[in-house]
C-alpha atoms as a PDB file:
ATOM      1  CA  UNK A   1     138.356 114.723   2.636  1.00  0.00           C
ATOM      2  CA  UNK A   2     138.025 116.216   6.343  1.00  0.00           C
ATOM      3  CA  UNK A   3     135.842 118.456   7.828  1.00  0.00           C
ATOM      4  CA  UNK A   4     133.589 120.699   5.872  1.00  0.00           C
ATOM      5  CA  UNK A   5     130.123 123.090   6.651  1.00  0.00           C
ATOM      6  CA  UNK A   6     126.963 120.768   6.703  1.00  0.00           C
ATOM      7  CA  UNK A   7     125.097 123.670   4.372  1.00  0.00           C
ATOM      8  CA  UNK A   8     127.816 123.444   1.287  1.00  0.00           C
ATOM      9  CA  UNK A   9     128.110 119.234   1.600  1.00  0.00           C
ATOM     10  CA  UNK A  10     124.373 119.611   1.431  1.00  0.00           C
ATOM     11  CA  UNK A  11     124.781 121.975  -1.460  1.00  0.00           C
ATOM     12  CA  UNK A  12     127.293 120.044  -3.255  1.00  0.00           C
ATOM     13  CA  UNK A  13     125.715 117.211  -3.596  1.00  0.00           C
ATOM     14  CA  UNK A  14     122.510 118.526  -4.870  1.00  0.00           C
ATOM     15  CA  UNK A  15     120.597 118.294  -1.894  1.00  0.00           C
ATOM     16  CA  UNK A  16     119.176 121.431  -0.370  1.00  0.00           C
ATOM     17  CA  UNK A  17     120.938 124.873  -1.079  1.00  0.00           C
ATOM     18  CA  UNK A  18     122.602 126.631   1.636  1.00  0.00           C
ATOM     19  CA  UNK A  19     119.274 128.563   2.738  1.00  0.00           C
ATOM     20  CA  UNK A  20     117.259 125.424   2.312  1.00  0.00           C
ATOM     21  CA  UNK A  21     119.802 123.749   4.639  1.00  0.00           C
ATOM     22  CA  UNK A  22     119.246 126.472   6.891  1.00  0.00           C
ATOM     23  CA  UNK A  23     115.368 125.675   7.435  1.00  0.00           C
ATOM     24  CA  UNK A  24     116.061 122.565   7.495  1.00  0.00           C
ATOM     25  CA  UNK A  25     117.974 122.623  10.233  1.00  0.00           C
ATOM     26  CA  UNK A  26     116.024 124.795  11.898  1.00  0.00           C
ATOM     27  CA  UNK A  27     112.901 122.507  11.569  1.00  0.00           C
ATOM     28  CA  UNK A  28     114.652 119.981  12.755  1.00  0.00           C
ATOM     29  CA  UNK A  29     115.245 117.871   9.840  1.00  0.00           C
ATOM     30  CA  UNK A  30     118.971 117.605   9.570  1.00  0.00           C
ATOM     31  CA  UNK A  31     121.075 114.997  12.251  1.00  0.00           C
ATOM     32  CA  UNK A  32     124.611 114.102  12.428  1.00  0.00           C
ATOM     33  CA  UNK A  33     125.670 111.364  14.426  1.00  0.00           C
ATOM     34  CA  UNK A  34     122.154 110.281  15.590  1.00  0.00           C
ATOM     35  CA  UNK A  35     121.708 114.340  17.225  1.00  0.00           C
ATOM     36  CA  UNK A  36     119.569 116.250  15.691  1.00  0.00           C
ATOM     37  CA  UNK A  37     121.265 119.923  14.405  1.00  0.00           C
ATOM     38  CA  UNK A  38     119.474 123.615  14.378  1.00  0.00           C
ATOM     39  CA  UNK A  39     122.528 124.473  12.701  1.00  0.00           C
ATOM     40  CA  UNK A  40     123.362 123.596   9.222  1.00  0.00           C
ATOM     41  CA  UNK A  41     127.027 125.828   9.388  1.00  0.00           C
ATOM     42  CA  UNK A  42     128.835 123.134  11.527  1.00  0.00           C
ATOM     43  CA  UNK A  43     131.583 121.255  10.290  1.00  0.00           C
ATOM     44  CA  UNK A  44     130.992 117.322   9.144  1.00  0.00           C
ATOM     45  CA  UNK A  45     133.300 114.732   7.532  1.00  0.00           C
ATOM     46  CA  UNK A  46     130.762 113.470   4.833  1.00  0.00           C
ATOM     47  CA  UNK A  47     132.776 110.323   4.759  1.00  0.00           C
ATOM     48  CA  UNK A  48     132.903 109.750   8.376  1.00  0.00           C
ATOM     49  CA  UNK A  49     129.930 111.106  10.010  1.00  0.00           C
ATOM     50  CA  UNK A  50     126.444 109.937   9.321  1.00  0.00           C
ATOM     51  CA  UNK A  51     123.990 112.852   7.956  1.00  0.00           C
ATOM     52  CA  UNK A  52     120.488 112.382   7.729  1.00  0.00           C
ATOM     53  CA  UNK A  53     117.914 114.299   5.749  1.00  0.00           C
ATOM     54  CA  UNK A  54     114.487 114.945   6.238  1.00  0.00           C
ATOM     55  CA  UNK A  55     114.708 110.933   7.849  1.00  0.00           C
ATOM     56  CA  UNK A  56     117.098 109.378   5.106  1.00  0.00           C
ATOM     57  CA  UNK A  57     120.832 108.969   5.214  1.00  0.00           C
ATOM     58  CA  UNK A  58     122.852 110.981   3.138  1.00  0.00           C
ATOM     59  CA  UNK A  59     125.126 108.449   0.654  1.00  0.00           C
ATOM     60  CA  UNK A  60     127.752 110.588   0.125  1.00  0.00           C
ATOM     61  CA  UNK A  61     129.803 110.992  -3.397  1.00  0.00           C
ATOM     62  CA  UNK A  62     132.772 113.026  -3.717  1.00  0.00           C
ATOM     63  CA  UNK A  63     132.742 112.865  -7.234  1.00  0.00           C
ATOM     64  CA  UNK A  64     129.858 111.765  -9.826  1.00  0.00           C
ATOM     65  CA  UNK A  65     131.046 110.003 -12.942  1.00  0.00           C
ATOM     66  CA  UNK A  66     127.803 109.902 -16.015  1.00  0.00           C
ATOM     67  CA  UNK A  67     127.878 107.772 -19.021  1.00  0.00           C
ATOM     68  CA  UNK A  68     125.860 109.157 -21.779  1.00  0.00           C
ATOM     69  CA  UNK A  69     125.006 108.087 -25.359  1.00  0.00           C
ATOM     70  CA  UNK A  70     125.741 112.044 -26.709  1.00  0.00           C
ATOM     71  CA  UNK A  71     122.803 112.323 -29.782  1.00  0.00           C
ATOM     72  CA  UNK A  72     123.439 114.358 -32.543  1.00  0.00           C
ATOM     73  CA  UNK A  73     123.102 117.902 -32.462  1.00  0.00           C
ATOM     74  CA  UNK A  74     123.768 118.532 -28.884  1.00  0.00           C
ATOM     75  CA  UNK A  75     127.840 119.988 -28.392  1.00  0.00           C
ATOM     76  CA  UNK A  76     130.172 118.650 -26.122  1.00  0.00           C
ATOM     77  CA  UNK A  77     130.601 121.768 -23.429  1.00  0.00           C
ATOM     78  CA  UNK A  78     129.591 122.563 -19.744  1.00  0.00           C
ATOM     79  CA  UNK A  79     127.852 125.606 -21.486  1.00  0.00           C
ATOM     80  CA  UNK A  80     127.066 127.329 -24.162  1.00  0.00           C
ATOM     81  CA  UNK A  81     124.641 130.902 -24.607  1.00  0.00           C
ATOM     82  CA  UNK A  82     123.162 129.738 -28.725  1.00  0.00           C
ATOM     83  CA  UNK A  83     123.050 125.703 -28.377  1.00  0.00           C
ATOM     84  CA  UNK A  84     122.478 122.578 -25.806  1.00  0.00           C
ATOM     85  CA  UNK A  85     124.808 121.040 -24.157  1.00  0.00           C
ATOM     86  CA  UNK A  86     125.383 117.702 -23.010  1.00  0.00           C
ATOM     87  CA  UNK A  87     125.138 119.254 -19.379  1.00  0.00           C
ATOM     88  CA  UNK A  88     121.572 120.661 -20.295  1.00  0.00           C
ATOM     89  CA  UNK A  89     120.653 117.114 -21.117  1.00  0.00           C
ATOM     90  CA  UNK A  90     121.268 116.289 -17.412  1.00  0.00           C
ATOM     91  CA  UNK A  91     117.756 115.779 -14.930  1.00  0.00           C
ATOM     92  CA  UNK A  92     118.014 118.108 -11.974  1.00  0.00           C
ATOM     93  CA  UNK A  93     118.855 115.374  -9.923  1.00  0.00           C
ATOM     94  CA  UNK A  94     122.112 114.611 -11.644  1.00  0.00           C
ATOM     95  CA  UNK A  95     123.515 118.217 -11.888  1.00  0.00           C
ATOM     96  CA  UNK A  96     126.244 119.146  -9.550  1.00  0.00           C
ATOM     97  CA  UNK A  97     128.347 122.697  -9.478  1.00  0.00           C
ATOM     98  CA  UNK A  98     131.355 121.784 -11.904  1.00  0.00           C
ATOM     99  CA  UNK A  99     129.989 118.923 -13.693  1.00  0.00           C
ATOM    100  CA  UNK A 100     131.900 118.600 -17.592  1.00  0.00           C
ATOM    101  CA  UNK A 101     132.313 116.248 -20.287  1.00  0.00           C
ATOM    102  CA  UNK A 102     135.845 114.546 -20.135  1.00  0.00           C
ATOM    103  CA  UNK A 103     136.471 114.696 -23.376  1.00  0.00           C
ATOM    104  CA  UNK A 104     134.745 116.112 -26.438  1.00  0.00           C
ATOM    105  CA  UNK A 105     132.933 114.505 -29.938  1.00  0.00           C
ATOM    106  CA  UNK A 106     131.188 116.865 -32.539  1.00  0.00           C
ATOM    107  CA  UNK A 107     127.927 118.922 -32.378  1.00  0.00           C
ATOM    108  CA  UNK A 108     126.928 115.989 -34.757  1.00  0.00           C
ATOM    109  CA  UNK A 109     128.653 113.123 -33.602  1.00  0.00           C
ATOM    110  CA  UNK A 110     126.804 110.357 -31.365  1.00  0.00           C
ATOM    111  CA  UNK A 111     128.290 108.262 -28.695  1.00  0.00           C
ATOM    112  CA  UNK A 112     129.866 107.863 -25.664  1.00  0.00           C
ATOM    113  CA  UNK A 113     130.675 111.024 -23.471  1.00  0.00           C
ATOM    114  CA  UNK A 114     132.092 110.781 -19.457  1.00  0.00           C
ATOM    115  CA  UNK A 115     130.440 113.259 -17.726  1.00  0.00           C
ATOM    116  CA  UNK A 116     131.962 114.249 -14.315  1.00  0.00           C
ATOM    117  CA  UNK A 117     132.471 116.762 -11.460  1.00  0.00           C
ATOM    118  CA  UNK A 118     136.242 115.283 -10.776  1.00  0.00           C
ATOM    119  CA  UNK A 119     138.536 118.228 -12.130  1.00  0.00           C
ATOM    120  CA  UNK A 120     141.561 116.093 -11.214  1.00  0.00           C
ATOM    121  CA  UNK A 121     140.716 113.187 -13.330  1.00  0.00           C
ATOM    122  CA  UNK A 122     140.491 115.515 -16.456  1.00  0.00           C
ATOM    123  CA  UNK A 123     144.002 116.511 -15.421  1.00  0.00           C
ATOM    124  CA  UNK A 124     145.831 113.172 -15.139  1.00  0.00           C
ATOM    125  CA  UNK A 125     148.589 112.487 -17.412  1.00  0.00           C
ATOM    126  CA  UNK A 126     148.621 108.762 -19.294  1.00  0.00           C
END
């Protein structure tokens, strides 16, 4: 992956927002490496470095894959302005930027929907 600013790893995986990292930082509650931070711009390597928040370590995900069990009446979209989405169905702690369904069933159709923030799986060829 490399190097990348504390604040949007934070961000990214649903942690703290980029102003939230900010305080955090500044109270004291972000370390990399064992060394405490007042900064939460400096760049990390999530999958090299160890990051700790507010006294637990951060496990790290580049991408997030979600089975669900889509009910009936909910469509198959990342949004939608007149209807719920599979996405809305998602607790707050399971909601990343970019997260879609792989795939697609009907508004009325139940089953099994892959939901996932990994843009290059959706983009494979088989």
């Amino acid at each position: 992956m490399g190097t990348e600013r504390l604040d949007k790893i934070l961000s990214g995986q649903n942690i703290a927002t980029r102003s939230e990292s900010r305080k955090l930082a500044l109270k004291g509650l972000l370390t990399v490496n064992g060394k405490v931070t007042k900064r939460s711009d400096i760049k990390v390597d999530p999958e090299k470095d160890e990051i700790v928040v507010r006294g637990e370590k951060l496990v790290y995900k580049k991408y997030l894959y979600i089975m669900m069990n889509k009910p009936a009446g909910v469509l198959s979209a990342s949004k939608d302005k007149n209807t719920h989405t599979v996405i809305d169905l998602l607790s707050p702690a399971l909601k990343r930027n970019g997260m879609f369904p792989a795939g697609r069933l009907d508004k009325d159709t139940t089953g099994f929907v892959l939901l996932t923030d990994d843009g290059e799986l959706s983009h494979k060829k088989h």
